[in-house]
PDB file of N, CA and C in Angstrom:
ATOM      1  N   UNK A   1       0.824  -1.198   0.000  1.00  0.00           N
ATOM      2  CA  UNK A   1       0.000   0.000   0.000  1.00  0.00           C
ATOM      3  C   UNK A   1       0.868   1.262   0.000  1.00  0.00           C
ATOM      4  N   UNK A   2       2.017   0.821   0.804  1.00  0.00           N
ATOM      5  CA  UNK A   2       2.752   2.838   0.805  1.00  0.00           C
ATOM      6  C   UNK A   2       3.516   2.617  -0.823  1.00  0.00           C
ATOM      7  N   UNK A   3       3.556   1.526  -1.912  1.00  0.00           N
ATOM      8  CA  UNK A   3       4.089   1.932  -2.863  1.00  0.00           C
ATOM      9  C   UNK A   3       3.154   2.564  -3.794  1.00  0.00           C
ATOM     10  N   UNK A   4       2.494   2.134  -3.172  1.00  0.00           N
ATOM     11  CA  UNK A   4       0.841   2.373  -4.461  1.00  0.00           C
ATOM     12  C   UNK A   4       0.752   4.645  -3.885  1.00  0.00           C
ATOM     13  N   UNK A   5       0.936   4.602  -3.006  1.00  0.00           N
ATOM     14  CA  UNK A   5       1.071   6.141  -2.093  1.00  0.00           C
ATOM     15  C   UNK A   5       2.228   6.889  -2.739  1.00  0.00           C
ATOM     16  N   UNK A   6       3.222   6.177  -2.474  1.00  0.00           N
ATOM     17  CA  UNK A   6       4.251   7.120  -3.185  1.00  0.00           C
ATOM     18  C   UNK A   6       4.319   7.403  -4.535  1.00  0.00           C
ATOM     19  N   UNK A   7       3.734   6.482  -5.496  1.00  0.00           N
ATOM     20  CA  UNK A   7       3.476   6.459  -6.920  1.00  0.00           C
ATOM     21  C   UNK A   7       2.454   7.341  -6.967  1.00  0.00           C
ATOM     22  N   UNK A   8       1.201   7.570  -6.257  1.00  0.00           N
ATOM     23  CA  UNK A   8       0.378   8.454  -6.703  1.00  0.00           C
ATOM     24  C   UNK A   8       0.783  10.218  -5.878  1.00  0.00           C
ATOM     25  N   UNK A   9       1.971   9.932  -5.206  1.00  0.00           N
ATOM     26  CA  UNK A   9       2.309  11.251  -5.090  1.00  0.00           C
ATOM     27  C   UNK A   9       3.247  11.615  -6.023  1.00  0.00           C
ATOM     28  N   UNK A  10       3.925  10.972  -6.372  1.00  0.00           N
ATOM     29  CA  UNK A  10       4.530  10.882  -7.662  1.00  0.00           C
ATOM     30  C   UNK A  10       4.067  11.564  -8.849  1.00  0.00           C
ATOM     31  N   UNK A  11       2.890  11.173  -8.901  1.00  0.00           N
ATOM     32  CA  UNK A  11       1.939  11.597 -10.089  1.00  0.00           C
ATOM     33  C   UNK A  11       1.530  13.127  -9.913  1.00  0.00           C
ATOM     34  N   UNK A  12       0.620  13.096  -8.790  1.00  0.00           N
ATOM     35  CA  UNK A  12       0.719  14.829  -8.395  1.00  0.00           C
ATOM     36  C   UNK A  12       1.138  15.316  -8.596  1.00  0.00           C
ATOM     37  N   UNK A  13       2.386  15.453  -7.882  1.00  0.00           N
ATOM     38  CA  UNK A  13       3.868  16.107  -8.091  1.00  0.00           C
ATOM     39  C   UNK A  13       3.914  16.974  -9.439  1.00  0.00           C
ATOM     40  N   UNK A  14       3.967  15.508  -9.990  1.00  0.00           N
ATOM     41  CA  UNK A  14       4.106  16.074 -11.633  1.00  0.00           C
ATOM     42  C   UNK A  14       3.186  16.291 -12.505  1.00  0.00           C
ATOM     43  N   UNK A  15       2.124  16.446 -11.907  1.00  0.00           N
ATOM     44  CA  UNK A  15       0.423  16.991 -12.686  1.00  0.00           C
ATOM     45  C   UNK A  15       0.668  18.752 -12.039  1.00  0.00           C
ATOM     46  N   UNK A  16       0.940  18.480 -10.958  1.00  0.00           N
ATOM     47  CA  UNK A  16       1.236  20.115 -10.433  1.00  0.00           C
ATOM     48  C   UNK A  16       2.311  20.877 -11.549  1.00  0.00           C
ATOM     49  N   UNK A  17       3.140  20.155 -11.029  1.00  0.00           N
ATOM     50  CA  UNK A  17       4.488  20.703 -12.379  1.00  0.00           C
ATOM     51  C   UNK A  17       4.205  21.249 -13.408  1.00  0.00           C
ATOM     52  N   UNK A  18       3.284  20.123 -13.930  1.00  0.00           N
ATOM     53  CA  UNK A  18       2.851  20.357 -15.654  1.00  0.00           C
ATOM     54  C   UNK A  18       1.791  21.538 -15.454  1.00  0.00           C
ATOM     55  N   UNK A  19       1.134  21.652 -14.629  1.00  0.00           N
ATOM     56  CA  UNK A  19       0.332  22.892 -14.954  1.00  0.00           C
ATOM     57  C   UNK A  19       0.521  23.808 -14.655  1.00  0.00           C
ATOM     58  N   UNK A  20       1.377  24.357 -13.780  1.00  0.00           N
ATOM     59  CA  UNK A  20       2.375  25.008 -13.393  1.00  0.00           C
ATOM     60  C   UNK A  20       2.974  25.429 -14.149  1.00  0.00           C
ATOM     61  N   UNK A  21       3.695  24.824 -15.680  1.00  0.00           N
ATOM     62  CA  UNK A  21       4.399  25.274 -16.135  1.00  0.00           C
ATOM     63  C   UNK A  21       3.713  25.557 -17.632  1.00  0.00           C
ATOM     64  N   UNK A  22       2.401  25.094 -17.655  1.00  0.00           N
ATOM     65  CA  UNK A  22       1.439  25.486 -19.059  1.00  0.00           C
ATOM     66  C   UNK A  22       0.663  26.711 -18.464  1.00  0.00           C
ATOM     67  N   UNK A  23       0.647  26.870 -17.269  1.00  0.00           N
ATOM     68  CA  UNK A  23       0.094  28.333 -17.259  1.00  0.00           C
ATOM     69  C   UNK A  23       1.157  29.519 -17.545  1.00  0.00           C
ATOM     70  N   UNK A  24       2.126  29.318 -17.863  1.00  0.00           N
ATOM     71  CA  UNK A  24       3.270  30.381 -18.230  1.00  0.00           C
ATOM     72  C   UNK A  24       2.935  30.663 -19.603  1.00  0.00           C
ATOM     73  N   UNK A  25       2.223  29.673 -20.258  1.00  0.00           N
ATOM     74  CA  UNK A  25       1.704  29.863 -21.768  1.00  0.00           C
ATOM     75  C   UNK A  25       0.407  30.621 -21.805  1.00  0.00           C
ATOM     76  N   UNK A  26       0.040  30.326 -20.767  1.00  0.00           N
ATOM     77  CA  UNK A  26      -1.571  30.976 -20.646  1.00  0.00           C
ATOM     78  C   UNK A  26      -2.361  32.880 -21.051  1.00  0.00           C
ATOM     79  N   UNK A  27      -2.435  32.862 -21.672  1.00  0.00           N
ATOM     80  CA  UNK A  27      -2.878  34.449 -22.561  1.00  0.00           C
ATOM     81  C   UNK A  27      -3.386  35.035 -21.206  1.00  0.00           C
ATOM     82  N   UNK A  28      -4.554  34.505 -20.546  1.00  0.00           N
ATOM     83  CA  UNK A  28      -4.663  35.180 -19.126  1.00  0.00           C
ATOM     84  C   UNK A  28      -3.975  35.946 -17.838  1.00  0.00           C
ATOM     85  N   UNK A  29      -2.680  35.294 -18.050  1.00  0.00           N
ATOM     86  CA  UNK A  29      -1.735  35.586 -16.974  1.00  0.00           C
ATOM     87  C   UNK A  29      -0.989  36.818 -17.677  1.00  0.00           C
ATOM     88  N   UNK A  30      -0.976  37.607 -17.005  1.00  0.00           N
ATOM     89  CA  UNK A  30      -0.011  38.994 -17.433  1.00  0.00           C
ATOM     90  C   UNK A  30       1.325  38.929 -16.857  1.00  0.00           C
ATOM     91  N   UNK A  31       2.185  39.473 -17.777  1.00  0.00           N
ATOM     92  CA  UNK A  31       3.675  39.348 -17.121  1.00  0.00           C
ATOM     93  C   UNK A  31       3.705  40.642 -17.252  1.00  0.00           C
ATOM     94  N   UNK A  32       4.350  41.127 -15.925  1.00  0.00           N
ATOM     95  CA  UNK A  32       4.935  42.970 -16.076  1.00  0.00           C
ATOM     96  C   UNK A  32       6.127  42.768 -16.383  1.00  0.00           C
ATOM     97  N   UNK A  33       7.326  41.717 -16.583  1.00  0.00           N
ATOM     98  CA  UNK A  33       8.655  41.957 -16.718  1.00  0.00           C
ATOM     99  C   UNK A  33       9.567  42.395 -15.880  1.00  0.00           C
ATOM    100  N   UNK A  34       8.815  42.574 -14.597  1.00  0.00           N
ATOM    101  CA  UNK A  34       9.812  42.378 -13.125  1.00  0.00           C
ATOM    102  C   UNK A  34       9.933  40.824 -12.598  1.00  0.00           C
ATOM    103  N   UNK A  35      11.049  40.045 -13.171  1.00  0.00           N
ATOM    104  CA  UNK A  35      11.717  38.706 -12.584  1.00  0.00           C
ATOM    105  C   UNK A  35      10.250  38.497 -11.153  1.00  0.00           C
ATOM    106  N   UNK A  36      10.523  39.124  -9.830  1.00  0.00           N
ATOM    107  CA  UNK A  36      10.015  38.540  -8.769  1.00  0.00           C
ATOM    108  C   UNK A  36       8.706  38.853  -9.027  1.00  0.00           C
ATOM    109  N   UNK A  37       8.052  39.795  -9.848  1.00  0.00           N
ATOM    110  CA  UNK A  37       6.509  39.998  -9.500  1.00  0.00           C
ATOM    111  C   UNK A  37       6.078  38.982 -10.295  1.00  0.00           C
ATOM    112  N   UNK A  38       6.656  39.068 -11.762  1.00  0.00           N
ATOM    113  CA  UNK A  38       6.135  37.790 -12.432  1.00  0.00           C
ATOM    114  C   UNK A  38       6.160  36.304 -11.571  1.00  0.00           C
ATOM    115  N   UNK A  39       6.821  35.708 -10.626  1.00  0.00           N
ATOM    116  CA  UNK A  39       7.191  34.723  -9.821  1.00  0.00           C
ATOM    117  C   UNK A  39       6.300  34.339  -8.979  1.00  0.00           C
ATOM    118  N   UNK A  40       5.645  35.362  -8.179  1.00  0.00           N
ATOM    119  CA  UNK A  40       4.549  35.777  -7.170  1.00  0.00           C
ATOM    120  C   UNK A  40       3.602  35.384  -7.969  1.00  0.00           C
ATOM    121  N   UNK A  41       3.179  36.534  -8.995  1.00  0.00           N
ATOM    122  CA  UNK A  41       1.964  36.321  -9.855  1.00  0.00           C
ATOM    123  C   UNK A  41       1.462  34.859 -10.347  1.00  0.00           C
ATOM    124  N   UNK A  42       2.371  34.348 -10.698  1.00  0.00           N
ATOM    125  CA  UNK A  42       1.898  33.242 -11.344  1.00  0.00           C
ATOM    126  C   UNK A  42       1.970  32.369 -10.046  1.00  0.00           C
ATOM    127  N   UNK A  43       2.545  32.108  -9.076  1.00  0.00           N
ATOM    128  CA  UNK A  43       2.074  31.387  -8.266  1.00  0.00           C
ATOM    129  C   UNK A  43       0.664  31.820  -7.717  1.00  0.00           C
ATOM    130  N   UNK A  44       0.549  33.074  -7.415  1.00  0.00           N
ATOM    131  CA  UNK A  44      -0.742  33.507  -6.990  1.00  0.00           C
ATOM    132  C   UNK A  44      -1.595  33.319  -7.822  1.00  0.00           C
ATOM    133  N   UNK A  45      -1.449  33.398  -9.372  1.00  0.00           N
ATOM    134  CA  UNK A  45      -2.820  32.462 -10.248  1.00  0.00           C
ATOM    135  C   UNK A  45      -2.820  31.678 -10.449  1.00  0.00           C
ATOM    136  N   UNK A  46      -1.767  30.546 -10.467  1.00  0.00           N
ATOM    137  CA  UNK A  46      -1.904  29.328 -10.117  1.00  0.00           C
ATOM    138  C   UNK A  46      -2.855  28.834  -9.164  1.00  0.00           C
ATOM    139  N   UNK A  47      -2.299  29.265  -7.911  1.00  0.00           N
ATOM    140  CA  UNK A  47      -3.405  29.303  -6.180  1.00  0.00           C
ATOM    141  C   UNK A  47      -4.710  29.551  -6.770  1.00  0.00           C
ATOM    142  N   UNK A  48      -5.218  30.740  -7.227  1.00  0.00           N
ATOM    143  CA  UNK A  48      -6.486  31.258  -6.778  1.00  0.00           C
ATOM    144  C   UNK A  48      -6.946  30.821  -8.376  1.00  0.00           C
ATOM    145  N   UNK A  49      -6.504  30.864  -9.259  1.00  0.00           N
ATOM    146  CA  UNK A  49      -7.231  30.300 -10.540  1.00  0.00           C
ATOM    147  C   UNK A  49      -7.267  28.962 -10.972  1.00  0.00           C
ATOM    148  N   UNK A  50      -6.018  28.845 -11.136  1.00  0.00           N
ATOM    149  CA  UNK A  50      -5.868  27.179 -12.152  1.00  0.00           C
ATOM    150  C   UNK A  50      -6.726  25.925 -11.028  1.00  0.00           C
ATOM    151  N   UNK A  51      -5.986  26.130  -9.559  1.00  0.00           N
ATOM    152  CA  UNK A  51      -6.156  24.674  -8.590  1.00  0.00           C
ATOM    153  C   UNK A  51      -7.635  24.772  -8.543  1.00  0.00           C
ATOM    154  N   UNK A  52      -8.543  25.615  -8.406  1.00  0.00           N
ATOM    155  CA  UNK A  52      -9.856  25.795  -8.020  1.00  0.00           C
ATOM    156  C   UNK A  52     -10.675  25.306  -9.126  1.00  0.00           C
ATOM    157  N   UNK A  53     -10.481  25.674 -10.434  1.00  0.00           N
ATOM    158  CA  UNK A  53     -11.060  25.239 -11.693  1.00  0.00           C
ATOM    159  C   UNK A  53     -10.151  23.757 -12.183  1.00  0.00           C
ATOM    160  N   UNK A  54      -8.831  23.851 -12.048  1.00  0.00           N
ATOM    161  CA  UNK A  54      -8.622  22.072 -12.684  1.00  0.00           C
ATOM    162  C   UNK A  54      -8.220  21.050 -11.448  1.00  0.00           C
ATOM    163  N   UNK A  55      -8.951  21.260 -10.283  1.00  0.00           N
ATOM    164  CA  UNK A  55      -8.505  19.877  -9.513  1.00  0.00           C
ATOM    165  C   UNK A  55      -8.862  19.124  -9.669  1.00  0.00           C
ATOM    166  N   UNK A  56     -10.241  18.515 -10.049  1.00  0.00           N
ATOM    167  CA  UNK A  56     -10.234  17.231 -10.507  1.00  0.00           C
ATOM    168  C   UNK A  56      -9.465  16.893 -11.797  1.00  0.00           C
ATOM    169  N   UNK A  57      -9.779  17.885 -12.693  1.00  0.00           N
ATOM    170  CA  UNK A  57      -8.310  16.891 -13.839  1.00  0.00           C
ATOM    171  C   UNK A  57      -6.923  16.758 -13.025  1.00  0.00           C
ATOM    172  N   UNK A  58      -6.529  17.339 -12.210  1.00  0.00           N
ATOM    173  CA  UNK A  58      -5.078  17.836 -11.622  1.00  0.00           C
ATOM    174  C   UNK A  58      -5.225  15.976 -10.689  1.00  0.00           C
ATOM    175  N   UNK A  59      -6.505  15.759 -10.207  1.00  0.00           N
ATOM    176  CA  UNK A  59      -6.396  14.581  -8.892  1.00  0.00           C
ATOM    177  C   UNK A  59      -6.481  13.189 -10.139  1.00  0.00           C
ATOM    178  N   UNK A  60      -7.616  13.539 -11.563  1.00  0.00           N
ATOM    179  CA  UNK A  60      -7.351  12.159 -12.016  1.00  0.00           C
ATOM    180  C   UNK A  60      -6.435  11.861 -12.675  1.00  0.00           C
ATOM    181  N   UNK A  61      -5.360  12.970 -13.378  1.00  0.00           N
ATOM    182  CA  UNK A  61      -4.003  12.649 -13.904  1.00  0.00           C
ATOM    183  C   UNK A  61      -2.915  11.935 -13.127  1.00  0.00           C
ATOM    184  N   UNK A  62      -3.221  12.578 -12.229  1.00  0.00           N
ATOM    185  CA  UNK A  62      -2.085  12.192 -10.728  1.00  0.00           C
ATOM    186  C   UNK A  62      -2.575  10.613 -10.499  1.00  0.00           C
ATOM    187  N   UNK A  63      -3.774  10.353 -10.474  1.00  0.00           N
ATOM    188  CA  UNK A  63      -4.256   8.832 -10.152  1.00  0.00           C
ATOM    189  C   UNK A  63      -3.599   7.977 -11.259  1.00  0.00           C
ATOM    190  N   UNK A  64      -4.074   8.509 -12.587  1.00  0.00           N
ATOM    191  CA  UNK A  64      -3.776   7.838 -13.911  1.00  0.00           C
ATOM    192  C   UNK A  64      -1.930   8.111 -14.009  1.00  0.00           C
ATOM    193  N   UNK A  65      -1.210   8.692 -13.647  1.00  0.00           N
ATOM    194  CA  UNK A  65       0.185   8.633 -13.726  1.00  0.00           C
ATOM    195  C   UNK A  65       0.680   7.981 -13.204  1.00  0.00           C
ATOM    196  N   UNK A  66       0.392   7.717 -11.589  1.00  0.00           N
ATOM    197  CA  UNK A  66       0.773   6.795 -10.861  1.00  0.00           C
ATOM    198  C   UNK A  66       0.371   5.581 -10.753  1.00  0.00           C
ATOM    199  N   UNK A  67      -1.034   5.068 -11.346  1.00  0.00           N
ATOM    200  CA  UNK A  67      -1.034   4.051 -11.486  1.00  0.00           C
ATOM    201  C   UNK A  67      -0.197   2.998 -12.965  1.00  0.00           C
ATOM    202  N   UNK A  68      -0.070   3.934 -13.878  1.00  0.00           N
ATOM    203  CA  UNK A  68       0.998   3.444 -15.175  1.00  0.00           C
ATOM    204  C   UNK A  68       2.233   3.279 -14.612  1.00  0.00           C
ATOM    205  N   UNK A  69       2.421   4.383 -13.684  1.00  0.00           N
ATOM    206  CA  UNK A  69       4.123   4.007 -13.334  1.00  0.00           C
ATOM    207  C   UNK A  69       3.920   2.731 -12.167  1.00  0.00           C
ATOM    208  N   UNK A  70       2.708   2.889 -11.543  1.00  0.00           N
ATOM    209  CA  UNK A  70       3.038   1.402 -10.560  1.00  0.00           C
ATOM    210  C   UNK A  70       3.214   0.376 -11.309  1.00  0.00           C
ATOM    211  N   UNK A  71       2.182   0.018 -12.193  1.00  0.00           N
ATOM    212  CA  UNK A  71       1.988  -0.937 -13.408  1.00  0.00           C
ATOM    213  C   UNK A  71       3.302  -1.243 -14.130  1.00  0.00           C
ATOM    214  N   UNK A  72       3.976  -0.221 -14.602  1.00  0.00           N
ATOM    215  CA  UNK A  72       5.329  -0.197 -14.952  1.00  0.00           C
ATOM    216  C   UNK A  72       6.463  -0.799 -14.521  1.00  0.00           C
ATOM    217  N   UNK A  73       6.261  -0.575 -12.906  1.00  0.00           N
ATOM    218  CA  UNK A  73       7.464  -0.773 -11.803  1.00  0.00           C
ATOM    219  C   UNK A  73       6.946  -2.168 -11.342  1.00  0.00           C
ATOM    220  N   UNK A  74       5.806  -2.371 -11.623  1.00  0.00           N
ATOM    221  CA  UNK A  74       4.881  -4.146 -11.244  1.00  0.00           C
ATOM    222  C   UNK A  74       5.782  -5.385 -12.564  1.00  0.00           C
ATOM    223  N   UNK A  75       5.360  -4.538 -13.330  1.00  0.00           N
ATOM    224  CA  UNK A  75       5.396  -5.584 -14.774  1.00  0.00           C
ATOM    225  C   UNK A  75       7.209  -5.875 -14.831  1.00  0.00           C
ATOM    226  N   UNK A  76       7.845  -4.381 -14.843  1.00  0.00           N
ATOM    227  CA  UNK A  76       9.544  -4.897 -14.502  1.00  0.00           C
ATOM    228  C   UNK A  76       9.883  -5.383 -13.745  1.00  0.00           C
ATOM    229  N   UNK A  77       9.157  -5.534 -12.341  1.00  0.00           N
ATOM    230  CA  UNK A  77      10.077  -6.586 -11.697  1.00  0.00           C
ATOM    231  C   UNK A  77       9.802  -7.827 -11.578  1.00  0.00           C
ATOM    232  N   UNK A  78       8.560  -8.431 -12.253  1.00  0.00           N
ATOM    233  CA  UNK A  78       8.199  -9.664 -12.274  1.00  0.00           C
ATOM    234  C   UNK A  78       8.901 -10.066 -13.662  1.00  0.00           C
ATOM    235  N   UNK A  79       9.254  -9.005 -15.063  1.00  0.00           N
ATOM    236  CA  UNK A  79      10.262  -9.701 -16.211  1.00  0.00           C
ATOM    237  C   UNK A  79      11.163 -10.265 -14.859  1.00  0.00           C
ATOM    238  N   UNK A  80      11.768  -9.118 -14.500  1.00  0.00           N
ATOM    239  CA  UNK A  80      13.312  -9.909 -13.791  1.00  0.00           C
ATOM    240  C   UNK A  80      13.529 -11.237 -13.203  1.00  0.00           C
ATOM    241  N   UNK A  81      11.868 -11.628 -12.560  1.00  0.00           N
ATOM    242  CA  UNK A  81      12.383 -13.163 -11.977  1.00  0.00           C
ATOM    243  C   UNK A  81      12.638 -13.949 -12.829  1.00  0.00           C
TER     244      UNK A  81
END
């Protein structure tokens, strides 16, 4: 059970990441071109925009990532025996 846990934090992790880093593409988000405000900003619309409107895609990617990589890490170590 804690591998099946760490794989689906795993997944999170990197569902956060990824949207995290497609909202930098996002036409909505304004950049002023100050390094730290832009930094703030987008974490702060990240927070108050993206998590509120995509958590369930954000919770079933994270499910569906980690369960391929468990599946993954299942199926390789049973080749090995």
């Amino acid at each position: 059970m804690k591998s099946i846990i760490k794989f689906w934090l795993i997944g999170l992790i990197s569902m956060l990441v990824i949207t995290f880093a497609l909202i930098q593409l996002d036409d909505a988000f304004d950049k002023t071109g100050v390094w730290y405000k832009d930094i703030f900003g987008s974490i702060k619309y990240y927070i108050l925009w993206i998590v509120p409107y995509w958590w369930f895609i954000i919770l079933v990617g994270s499910c569906v990532i980690g369960l391929l990589s468990f599946g993954v890490t299942l199926g390789l170590k049973r080749m090995r025996k």
